[in-house]
PDB file of N, CA and C in Angstrom:
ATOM      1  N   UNK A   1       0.832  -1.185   0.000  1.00  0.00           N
ATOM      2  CA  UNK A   1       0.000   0.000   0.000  1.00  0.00           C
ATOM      3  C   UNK A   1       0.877   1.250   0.000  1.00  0.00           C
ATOM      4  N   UNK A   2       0.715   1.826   1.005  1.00  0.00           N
ATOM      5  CA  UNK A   2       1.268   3.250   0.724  1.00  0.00           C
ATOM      6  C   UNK A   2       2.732   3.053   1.179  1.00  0.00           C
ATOM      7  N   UNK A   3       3.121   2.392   2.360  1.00  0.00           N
ATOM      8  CA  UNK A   3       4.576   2.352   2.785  1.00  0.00           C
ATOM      9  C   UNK A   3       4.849   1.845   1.076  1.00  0.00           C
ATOM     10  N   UNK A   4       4.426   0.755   0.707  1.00  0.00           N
ATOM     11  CA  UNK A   4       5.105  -0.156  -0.411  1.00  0.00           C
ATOM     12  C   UNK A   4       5.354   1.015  -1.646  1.00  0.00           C
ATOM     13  N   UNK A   5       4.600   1.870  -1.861  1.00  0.00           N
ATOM     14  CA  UNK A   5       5.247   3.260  -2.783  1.00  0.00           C
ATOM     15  C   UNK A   5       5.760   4.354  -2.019  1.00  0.00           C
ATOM     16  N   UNK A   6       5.937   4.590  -1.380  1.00  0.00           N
ATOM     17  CA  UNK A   6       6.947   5.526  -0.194  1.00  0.00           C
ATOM     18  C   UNK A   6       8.406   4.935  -0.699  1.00  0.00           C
ATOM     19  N   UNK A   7       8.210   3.577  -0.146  1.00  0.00           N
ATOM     20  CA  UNK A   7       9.574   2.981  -0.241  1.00  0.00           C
ATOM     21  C   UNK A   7      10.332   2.749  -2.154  1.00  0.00           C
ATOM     22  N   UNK A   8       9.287   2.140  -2.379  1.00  0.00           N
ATOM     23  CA  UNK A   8       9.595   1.790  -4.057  1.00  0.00           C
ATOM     24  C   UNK A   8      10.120   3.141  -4.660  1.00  0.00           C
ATOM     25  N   UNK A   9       9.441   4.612  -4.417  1.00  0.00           N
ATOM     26  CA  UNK A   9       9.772   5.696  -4.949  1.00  0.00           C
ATOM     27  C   UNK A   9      11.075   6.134  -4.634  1.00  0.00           C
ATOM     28  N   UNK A  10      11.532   5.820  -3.184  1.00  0.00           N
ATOM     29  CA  UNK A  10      12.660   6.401  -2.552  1.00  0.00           C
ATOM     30  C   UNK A  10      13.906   5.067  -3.007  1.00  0.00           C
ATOM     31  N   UNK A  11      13.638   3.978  -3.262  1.00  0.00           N
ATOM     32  CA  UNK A  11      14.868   3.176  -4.140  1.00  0.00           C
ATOM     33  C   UNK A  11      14.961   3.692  -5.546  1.00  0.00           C
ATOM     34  N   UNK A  12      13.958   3.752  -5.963  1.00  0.00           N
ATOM     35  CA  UNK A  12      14.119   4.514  -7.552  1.00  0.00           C
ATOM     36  C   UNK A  12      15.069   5.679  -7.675  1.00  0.00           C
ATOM     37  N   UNK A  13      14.476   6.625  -6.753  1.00  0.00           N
ATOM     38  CA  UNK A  13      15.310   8.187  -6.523  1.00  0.00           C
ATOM     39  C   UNK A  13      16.738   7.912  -6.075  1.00  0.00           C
ATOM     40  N   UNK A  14      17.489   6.856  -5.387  1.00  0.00           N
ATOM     41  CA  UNK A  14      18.609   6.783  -4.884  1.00  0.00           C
ATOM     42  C   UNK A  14      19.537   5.935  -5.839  1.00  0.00           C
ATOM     43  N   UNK A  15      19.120   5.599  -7.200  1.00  0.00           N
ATOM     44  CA  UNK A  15      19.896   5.073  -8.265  1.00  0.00           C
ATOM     45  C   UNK A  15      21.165   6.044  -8.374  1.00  0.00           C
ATOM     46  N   UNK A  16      20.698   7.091  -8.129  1.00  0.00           N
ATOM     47  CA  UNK A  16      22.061   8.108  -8.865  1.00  0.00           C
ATOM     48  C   UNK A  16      22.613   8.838  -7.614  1.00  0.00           C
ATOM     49  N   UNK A  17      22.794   8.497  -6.472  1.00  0.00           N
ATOM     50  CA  UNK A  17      23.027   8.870  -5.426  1.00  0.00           C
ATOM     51  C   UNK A  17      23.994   8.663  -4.461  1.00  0.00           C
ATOM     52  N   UNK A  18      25.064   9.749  -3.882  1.00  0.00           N
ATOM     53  CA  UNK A  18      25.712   8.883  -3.409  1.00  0.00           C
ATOM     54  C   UNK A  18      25.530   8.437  -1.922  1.00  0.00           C
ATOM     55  N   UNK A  19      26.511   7.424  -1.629  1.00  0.00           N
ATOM     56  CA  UNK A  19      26.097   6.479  -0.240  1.00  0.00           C
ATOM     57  C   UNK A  19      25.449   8.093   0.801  1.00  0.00           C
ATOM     58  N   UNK A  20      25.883   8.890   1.159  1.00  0.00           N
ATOM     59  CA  UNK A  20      25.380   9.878   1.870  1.00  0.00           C
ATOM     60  C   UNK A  20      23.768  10.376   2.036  1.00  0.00           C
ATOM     61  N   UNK A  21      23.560  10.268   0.190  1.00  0.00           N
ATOM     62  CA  UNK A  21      22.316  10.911   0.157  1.00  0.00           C
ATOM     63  C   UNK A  21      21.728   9.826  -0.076  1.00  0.00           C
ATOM     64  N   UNK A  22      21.765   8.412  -0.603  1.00  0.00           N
ATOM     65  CA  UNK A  22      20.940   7.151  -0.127  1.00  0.00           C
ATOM     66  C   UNK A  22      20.288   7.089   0.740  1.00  0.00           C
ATOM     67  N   UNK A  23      20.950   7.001   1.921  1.00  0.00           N
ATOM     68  CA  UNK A  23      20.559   7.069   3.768  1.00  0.00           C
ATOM     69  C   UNK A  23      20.049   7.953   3.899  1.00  0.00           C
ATOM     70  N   UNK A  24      20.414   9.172   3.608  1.00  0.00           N
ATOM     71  CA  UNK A  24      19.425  10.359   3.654  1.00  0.00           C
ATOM     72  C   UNK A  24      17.770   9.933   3.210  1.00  0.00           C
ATOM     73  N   UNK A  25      17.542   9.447   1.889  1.00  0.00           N
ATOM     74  CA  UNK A  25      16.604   9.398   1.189  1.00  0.00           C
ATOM     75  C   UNK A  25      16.183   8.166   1.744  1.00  0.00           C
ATOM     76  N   UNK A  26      16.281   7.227   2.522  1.00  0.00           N
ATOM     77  CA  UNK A  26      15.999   6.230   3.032  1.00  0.00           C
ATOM     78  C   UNK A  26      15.490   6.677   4.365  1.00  0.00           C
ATOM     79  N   UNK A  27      15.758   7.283   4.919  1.00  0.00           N
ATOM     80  CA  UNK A  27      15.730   7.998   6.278  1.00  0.00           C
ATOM     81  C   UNK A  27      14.225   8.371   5.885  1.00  0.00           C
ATOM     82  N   UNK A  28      14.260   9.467   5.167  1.00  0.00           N
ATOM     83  CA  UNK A  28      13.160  10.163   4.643  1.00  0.00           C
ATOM     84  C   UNK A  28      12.033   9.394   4.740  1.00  0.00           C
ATOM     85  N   UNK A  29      12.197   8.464   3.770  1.00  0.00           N
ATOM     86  CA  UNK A  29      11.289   7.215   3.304  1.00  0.00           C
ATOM     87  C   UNK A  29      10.651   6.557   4.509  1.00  0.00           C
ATOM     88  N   UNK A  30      11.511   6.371   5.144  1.00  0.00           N
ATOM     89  CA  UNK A  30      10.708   5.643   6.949  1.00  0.00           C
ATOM     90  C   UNK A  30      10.154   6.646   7.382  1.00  0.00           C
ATOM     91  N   UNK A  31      10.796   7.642   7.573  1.00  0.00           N
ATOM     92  CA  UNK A  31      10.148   9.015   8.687  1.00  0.00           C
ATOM     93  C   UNK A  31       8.893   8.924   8.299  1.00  0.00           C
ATOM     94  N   UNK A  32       8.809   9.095   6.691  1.00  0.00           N
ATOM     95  CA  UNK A  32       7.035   9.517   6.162  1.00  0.00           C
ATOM     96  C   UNK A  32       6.289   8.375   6.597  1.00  0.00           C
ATOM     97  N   UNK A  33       6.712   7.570   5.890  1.00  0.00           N
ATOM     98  CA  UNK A  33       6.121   6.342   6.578  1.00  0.00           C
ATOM     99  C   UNK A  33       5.305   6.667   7.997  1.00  0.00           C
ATOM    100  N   UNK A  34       5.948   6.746   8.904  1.00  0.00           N
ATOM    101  CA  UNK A  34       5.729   7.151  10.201  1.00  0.00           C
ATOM    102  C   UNK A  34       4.872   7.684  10.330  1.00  0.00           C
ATOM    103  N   UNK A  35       5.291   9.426   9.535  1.00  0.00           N
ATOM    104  CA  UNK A  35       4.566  10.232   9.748  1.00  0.00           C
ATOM    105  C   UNK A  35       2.965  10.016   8.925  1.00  0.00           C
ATOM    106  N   UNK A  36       2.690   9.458   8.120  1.00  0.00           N
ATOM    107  CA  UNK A  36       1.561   8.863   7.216  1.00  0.00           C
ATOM    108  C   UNK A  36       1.017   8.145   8.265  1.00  0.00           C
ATOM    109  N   UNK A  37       1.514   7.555   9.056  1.00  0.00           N
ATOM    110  CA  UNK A  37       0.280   6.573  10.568  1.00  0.00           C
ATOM    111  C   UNK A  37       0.088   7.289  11.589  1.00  0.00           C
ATOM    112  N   UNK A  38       0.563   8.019  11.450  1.00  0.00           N
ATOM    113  CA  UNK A  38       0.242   8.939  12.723  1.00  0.00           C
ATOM    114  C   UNK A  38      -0.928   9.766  12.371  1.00  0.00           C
ATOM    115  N   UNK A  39      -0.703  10.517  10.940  1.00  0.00           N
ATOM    116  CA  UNK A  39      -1.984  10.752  10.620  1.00  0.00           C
ATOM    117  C   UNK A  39      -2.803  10.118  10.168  1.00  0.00           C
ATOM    118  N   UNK A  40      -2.992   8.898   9.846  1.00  0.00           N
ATOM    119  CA  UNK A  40      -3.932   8.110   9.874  1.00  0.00           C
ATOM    120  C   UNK A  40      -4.522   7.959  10.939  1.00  0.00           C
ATOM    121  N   UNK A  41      -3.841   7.358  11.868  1.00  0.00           N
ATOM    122  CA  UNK A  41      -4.383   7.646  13.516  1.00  0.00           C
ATOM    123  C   UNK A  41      -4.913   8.537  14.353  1.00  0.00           C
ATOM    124  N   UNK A  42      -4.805   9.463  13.778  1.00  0.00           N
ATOM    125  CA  UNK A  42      -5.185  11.071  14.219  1.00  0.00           C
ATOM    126  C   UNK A  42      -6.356  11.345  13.830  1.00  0.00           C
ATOM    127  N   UNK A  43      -6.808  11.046  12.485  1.00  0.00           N
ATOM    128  CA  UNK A  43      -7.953  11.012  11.069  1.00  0.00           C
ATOM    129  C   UNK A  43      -8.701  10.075  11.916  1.00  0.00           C
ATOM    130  N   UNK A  44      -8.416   8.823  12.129  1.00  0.00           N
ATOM    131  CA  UNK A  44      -9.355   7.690  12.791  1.00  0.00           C
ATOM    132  C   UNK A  44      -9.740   7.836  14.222  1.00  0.00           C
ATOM    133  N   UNK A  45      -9.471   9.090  14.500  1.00  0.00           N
ATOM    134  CA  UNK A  45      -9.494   9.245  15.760  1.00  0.00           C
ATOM    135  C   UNK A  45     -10.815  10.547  15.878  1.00  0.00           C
ATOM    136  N   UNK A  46     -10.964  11.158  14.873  1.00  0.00           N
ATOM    137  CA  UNK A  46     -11.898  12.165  14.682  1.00  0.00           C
ATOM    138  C   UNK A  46     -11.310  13.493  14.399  1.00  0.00           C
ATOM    139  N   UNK A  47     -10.262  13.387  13.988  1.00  0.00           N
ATOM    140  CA  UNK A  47      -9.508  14.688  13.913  1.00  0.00           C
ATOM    141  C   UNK A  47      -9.185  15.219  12.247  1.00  0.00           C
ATOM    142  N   UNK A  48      -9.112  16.426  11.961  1.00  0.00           N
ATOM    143  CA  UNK A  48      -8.654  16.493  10.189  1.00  0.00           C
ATOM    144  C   UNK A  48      -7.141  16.885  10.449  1.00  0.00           C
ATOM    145  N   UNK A  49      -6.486  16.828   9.299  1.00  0.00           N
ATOM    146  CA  UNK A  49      -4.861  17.134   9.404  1.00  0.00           C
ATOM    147  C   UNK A  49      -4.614  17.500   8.511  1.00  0.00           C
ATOM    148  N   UNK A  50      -4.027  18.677   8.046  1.00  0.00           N
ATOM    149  CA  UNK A  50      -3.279  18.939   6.526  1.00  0.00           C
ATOM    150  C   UNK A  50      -2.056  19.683   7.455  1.00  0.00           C
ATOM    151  N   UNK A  51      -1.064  19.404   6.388  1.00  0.00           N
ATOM    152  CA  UNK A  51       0.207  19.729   6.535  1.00  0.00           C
ATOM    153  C   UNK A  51       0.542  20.648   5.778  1.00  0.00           C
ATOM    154  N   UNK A  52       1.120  21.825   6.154  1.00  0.00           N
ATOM    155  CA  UNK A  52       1.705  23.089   5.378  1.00  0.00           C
ATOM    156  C   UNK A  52       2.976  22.914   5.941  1.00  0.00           C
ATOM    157  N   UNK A  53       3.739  23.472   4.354  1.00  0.00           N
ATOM    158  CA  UNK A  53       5.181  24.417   4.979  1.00  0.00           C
ATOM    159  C   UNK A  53       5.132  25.274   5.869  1.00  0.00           C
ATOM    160  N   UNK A  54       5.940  25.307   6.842  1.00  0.00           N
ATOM    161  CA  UNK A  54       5.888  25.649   7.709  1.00  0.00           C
ATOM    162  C   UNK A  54       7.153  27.113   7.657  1.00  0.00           C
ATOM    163  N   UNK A  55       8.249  26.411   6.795  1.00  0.00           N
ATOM    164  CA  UNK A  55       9.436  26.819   7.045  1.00  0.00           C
ATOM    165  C   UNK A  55      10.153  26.290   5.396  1.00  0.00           C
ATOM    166  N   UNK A  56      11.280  26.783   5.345  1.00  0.00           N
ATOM    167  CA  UNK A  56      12.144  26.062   4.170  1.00  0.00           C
ATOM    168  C   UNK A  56      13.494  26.359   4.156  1.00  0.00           C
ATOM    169  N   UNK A  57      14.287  24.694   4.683  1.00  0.00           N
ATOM    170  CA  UNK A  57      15.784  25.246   5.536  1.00  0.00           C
ATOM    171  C   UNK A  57      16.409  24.953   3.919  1.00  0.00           C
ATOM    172  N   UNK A  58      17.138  25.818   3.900  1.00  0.00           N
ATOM    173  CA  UNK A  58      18.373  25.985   2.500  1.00  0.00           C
ATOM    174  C   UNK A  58      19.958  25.786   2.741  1.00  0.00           C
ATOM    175  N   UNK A  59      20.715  24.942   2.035  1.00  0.00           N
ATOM    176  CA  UNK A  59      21.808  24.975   2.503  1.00  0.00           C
ATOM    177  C   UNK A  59      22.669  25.560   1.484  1.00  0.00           C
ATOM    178  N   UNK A  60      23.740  25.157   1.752  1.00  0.00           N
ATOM    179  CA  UNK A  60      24.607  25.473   0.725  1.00  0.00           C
ATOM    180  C   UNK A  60      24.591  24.933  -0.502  1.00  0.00           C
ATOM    181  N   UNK A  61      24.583  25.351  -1.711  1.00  0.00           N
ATOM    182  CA  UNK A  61      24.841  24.985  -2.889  1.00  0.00           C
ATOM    183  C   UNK A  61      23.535  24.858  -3.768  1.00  0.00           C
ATOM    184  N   UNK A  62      22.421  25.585  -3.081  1.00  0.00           N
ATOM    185  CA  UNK A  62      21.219  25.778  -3.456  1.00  0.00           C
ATOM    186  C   UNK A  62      20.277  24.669  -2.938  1.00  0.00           C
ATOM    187  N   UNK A  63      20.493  24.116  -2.177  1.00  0.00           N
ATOM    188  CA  UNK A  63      19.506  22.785  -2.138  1.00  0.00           C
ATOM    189  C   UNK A  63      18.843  23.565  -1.021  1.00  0.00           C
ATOM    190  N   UNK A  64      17.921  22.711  -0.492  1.00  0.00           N
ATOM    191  CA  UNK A  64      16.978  23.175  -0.061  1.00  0.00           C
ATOM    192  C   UNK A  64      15.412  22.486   0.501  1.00  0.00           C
ATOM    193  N   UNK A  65      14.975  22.391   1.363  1.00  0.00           N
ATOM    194  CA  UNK A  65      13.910  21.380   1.835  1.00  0.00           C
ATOM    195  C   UNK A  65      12.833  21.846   2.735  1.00  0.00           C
ATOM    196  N   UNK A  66      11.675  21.538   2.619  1.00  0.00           N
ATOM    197  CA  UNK A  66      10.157  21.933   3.023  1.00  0.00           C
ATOM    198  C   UNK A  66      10.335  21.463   4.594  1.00  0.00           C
ATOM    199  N   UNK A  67      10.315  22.470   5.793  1.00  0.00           N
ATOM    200  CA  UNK A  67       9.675  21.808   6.305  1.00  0.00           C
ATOM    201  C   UNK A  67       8.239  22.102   7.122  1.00  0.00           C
ATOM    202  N   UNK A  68       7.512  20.976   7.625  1.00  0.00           N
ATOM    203  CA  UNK A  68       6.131  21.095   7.832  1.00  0.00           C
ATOM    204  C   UNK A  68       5.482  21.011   8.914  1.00  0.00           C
ATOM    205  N   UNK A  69       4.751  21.639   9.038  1.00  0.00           N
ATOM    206  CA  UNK A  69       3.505  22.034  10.488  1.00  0.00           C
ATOM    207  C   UNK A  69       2.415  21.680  10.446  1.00  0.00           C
ATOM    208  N   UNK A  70       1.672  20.939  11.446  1.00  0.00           N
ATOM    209  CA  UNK A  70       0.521  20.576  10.902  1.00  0.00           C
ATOM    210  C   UNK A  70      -0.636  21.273  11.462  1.00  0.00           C
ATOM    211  N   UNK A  71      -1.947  21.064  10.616  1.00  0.00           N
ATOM    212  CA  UNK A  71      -3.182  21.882  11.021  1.00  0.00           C
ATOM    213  C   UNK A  71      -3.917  20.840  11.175  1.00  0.00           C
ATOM    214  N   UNK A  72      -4.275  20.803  12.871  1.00  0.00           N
ATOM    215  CA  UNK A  72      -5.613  19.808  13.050  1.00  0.00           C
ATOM    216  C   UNK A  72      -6.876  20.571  13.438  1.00  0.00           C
ATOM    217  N   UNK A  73      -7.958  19.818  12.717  1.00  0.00           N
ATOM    218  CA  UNK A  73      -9.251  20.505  13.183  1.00  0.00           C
ATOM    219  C   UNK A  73      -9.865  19.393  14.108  1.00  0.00           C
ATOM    220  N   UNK A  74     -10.916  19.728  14.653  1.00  0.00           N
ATOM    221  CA  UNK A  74     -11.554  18.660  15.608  1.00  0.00           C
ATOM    222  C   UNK A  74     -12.730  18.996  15.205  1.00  0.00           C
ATOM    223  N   UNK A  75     -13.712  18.238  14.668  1.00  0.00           N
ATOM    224  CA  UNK A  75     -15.128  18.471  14.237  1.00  0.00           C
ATOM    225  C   UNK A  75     -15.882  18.623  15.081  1.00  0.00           C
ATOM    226  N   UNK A  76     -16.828  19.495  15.838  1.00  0.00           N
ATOM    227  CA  UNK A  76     -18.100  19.482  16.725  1.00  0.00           C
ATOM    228  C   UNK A  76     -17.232  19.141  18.264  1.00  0.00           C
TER     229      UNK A  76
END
């Protein structure tokens, strides 16, 4: 299901990568994971969740990465 394309996407992306940013992108790949059941769990729990940028840390050499805050509502 969803881990199984989380993961499949993040071996694809690390073909051209070196050992550094593999693990990186593997890292990634679990975290979401994670973070995808938690909001599932949150959702099944009666709660809504969307995730915004929050922030966007930049490093050197132009790269650059989202990161995110979440918005829960609680219905009634």
């Amino acid at each position: 299901m969803l881990q199984t394309h989380v993961k499949d996407r993040a071996e694809a992306q690390t073909s051209s990568m070196n050992d550094k940013q593999s693990d990186a992108i593997r890292r990634l790949a679990n975290e979401l994971h994670r973070l995808n059941n938690a909001v599932i769990a949150a959702v099944d729990s009666g709660l809504s969740v969307e995730l915004q940028r929050g922030a966007r840390h930049h490093a050197e050499g132009g790269f650059w990465g989202d990161l995110m805050i979440p918005i829960v509502v609680k219905q009634g």
